[in-house]
C-alpha atoms as a PDB file:
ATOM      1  CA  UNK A   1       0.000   0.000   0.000  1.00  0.00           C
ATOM      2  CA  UNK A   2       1.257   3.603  -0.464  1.00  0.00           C
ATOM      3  CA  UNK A   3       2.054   5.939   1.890  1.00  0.00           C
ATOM      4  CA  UNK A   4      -1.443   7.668   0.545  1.00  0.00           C
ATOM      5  CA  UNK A   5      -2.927   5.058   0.811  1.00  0.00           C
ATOM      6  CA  UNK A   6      -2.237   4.458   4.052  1.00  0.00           C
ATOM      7  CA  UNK A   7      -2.969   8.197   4.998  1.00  0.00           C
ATOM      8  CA  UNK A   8      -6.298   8.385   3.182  1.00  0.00           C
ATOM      9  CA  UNK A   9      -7.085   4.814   5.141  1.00  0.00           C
ATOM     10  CA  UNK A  10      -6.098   6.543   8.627  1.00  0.00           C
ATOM     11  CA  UNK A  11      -7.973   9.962   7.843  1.00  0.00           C
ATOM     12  CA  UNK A  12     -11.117   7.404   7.463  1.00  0.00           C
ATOM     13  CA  UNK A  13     -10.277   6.120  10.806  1.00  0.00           C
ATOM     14  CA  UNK A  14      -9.634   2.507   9.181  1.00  0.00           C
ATOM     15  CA  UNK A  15      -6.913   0.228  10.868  1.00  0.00           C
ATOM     16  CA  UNK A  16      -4.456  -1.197   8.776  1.00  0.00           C
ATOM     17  CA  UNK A  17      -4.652  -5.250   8.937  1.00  0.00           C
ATOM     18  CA  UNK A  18      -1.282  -6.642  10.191  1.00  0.00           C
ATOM     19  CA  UNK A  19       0.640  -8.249   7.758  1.00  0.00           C
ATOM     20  CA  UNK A  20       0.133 -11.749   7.577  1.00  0.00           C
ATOM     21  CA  UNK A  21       2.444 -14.854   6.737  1.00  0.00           C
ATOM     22  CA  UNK A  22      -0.074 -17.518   5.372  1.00  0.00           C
ATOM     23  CA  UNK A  23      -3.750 -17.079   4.475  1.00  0.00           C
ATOM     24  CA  UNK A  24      -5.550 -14.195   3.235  1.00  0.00           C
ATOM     25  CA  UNK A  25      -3.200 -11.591   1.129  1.00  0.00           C
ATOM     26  CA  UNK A  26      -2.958  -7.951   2.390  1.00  0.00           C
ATOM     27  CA  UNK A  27      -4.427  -6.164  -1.050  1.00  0.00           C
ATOM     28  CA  UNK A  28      -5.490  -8.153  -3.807  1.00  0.00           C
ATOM     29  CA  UNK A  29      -7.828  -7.367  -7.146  1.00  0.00           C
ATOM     30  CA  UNK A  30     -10.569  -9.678  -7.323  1.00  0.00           C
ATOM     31  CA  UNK A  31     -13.451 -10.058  -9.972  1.00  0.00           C
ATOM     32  CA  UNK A  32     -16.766  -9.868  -8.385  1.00  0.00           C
ATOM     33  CA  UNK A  33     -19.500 -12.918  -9.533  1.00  0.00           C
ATOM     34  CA  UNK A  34     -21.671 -11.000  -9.790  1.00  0.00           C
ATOM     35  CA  UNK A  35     -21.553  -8.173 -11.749  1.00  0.00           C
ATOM     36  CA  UNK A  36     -18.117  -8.915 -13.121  1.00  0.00           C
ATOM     37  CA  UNK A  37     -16.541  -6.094 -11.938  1.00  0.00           C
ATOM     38  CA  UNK A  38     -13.194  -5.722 -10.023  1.00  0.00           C
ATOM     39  CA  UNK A  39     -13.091  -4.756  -6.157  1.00  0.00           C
ATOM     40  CA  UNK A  40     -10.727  -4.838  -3.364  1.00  0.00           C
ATOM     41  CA  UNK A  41      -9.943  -8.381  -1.831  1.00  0.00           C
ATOM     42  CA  UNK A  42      -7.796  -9.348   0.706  1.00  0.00           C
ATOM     43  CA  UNK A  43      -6.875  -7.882   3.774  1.00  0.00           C
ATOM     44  CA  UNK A  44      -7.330  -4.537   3.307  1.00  0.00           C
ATOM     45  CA  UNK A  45     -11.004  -4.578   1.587  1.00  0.00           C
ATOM     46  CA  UNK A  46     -12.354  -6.640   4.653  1.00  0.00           C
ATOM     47  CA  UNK A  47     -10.992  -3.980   7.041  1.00  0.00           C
ATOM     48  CA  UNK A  48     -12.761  -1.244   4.618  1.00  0.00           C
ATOM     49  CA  UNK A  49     -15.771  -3.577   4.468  1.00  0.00           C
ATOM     50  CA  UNK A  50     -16.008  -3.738   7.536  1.00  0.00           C
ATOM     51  CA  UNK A  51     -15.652   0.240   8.306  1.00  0.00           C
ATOM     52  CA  UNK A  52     -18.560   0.592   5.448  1.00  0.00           C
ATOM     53  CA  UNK A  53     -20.975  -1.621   8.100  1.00  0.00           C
ATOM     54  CA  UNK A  54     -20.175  -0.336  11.108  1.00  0.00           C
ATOM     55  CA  UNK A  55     -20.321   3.198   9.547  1.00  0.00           C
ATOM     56  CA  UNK A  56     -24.192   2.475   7.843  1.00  0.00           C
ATOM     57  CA  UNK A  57     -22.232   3.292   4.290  1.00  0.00           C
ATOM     58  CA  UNK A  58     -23.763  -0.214   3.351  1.00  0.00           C
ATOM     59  CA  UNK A  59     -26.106  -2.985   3.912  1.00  0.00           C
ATOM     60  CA  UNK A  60     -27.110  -6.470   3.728  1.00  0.00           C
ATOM     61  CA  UNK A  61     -30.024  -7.225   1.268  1.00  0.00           C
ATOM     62  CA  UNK A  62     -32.277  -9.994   3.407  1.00  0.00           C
ATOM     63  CA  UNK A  63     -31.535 -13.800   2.205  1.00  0.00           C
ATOM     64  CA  UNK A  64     -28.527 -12.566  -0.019  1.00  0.00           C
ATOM     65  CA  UNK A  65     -25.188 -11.975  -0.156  1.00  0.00           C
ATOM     66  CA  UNK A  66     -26.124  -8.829  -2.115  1.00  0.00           C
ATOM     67  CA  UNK A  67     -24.941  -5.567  -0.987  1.00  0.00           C
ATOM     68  CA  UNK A  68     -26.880  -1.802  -1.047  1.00  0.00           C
ATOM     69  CA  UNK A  69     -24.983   1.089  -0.527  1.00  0.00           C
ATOM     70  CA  UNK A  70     -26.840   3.420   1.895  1.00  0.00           C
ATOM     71  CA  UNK A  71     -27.227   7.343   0.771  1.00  0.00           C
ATOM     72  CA  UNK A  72     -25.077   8.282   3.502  1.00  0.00           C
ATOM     73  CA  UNK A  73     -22.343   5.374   2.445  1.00  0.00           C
ATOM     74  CA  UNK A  74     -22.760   7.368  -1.089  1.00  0.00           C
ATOM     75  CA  UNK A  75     -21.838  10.334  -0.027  1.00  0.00           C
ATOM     76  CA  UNK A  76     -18.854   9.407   2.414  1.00  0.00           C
ATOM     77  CA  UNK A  77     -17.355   7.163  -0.733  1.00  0.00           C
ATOM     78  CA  UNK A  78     -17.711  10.185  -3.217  1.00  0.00           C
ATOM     79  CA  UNK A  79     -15.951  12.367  -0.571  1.00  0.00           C
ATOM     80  CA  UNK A  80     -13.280   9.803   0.183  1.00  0.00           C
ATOM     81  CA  UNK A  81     -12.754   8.139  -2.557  1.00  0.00           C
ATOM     82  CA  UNK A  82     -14.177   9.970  -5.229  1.00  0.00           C
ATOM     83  CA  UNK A  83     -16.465   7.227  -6.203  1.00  0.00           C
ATOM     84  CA  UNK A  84     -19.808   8.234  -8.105  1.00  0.00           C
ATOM     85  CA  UNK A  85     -22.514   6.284  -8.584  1.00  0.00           C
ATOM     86  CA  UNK A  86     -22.658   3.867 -11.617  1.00  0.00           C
ATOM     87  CA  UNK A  87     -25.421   2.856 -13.416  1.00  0.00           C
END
């Protein structure tokens, strides 16, 4: 990860996983099966996974494994990421 990365990461409040010898790699691409897009795997997209739940950026659709980003988890990824909404 870069050193902006790692700053941008931080600013959001989002520990950085410990590096790990076996099992899950830090940062890795990884094409979702869904929608056959790439996302962040590994390490480092639990951890932000996991800040996008606890922060109500996302949640679970009921009976799936599906995914809905929240209008506040909208706004926080356009402001930290500069993500905008697809579609």
């Amino acid at each position: 990860m870069t050193e902006a990365g790692r700053a941008r990461f931080g600013a959001l409040g989002i520990p950085l996983p410990q590096a790990a010898r076996h099992g899950r790699p830090g940062c890795r691409p990884c094409l979702d099966w869904s929608e056959r897009r790439p996302h962040l795997a590994g390490r480092l997209g639990a951890a932000l996974c996991s800040h996008a739940f606890g922060q109500g950026w996302v949640h679970r659709v009921e009976g799936t494994r599906a995914v809905t980003v929240t209008p506040k988890g909208r706004l926080a990824l356009r402001e930290a990421f500069g993500l905008a909404e697809s579609g």
